[in-house]
C-alpha atoms as a PDB file:
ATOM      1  CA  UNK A   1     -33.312-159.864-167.018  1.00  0.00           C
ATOM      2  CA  UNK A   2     -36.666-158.016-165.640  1.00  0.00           C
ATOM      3  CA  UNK A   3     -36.116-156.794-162.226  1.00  0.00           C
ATOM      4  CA  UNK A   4     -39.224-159.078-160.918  1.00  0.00           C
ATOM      5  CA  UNK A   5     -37.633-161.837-162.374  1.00  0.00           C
ATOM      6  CA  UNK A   6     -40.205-162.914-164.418  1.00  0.00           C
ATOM      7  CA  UNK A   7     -38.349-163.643-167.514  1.00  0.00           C
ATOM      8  CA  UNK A   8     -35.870-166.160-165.722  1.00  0.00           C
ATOM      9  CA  UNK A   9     -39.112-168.428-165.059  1.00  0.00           C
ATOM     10  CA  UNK A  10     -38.682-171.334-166.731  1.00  0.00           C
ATOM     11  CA  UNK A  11     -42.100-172.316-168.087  1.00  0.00           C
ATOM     12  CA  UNK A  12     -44.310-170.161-170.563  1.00  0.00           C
ATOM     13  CA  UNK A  13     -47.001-171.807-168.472  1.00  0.00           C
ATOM     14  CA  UNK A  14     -45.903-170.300-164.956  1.00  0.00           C
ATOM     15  CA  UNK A  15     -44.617-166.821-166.640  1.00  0.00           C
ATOM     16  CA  UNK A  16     -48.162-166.315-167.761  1.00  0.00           C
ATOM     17  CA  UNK A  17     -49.425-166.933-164.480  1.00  0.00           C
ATOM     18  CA  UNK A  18     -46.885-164.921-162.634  1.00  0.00           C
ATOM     19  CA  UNK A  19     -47.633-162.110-165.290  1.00  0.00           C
ATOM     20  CA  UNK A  20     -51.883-162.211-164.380  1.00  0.00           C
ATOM     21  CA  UNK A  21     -51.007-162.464-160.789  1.00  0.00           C
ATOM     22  CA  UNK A  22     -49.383-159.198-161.000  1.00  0.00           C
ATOM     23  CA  UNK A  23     -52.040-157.882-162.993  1.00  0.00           C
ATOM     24  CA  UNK A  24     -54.327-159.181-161.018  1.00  0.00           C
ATOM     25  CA  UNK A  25     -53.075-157.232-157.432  1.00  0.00           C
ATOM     26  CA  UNK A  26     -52.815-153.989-159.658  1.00  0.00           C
ATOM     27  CA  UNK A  27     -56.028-154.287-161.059  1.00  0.00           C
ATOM     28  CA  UNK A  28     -57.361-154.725-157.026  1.00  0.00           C
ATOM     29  CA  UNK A  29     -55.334-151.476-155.734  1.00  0.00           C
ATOM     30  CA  UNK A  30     -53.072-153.129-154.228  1.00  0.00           C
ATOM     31  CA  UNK A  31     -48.809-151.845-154.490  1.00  0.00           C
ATOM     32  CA  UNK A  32     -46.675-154.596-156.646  1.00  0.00           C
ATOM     33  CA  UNK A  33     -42.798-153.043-156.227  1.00  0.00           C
ATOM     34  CA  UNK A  34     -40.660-153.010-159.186  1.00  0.00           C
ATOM     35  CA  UNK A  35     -39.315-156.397-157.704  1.00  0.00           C
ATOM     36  CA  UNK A  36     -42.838-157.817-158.118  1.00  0.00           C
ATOM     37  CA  UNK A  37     -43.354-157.833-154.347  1.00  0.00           C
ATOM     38  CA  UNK A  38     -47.109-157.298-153.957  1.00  0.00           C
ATOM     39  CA  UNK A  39     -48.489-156.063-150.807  1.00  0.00           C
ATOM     40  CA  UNK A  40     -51.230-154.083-149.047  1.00  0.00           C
ATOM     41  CA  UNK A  41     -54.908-154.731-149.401  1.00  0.00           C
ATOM     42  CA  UNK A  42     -57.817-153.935-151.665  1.00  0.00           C
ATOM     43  CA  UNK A  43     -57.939-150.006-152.248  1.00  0.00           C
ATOM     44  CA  UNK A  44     -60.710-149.062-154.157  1.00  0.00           C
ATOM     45  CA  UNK A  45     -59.474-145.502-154.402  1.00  0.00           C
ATOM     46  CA  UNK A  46     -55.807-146.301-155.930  1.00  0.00           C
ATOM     47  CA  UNK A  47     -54.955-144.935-159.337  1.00  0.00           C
ATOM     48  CA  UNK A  48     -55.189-148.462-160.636  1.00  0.00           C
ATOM     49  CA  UNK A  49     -57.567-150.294-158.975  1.00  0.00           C
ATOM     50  CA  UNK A  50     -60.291-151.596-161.485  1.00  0.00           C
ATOM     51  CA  UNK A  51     -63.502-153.054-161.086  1.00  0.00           C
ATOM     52  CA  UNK A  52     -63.262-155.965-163.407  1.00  0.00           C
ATOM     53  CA  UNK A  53     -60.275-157.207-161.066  1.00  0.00           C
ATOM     54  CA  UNK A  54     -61.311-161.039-160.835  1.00  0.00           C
ATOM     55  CA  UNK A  55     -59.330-162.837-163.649  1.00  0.00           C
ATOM     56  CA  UNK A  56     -61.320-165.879-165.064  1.00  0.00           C
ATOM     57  CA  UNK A  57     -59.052-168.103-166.820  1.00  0.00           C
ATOM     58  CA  UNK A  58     -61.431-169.484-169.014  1.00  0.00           C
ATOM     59  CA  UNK A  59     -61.769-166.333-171.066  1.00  0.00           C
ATOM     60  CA  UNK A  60     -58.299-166.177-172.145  1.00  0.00           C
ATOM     61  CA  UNK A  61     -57.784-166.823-175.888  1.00  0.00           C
ATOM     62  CA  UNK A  62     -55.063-169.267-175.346  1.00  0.00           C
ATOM     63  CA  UNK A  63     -53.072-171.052-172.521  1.00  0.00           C
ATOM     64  CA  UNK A  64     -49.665-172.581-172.893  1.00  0.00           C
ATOM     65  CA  UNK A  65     -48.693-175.820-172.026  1.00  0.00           C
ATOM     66  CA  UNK A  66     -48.283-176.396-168.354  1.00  0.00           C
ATOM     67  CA  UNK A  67     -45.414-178.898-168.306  1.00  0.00           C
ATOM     68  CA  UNK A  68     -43.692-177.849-171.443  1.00  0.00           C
ATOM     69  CA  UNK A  69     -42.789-174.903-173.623  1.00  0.00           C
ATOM     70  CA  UNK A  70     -42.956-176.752-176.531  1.00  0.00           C
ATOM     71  CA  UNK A  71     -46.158-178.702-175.660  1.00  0.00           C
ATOM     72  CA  UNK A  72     -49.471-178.219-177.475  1.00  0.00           C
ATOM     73  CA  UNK A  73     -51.102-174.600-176.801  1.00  0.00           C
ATOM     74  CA  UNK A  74     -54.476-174.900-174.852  1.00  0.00           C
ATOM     75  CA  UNK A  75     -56.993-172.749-177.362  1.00  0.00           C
ATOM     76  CA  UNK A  76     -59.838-171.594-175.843  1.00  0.00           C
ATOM     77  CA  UNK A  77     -62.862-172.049-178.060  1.00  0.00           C
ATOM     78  CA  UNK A  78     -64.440-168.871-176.548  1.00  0.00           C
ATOM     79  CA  UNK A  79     -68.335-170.808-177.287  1.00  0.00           C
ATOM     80  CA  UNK A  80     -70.847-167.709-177.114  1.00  0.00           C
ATOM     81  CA  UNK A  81     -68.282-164.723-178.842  1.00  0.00           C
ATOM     82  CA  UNK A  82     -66.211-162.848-177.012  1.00  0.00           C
ATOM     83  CA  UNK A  83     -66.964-161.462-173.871  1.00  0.00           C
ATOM     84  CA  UNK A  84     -66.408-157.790-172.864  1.00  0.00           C
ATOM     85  CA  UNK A  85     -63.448-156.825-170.561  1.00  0.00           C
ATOM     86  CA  UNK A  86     -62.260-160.440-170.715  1.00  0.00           C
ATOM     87  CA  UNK A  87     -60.477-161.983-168.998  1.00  0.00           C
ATOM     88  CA  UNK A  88     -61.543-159.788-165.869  1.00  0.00           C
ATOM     89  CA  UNK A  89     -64.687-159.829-164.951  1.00  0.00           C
ATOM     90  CA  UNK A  90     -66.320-157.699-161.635  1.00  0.00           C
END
């Protein structure tokens, strides 16, 4: 078991999301703990702040089902081509 307890989440769906969250407040500066506690503000001047840091769902490639592991995938058709940096954009 991860130590931010990410893997005991039950849905694909909601690990995903826990996963870009994280991401998501690294990508802004801010500290995530090894716990997954995130805290502090934007900090333009930490060692990981990025910034593309706004995550736009739409760009991933695929989502998974949000009521069921097992349900159908949601495939993003991704109209246009790829887009750079994706999904983050600034």
């Amino acid at each position: 078991m991860a130590a931010n307890g990410i893997s005991t989440l039950t849905l694909k769906r909601t690990r995903q999301d826990t996963k870009l969250a994280k991401a998501t407040a690294k990508r802004e500066g801010k500290t995530v703990a090894a716990n997954g506690d995130v805290s502090g503000s934007t900090n333009t001047s930490a060692v990981a702040y990025r910034a593309r840091n706004t995550l736009t769902i739409g760009q991933l490639p695929t989502r998974y089902n949000a009521s069921s592991n097992t349900g159908a995938l949601v495939d993003n058709a991704n109209s246009g081509g790829l887009v750079t940096g994706r999904p983050w954009t600034e």
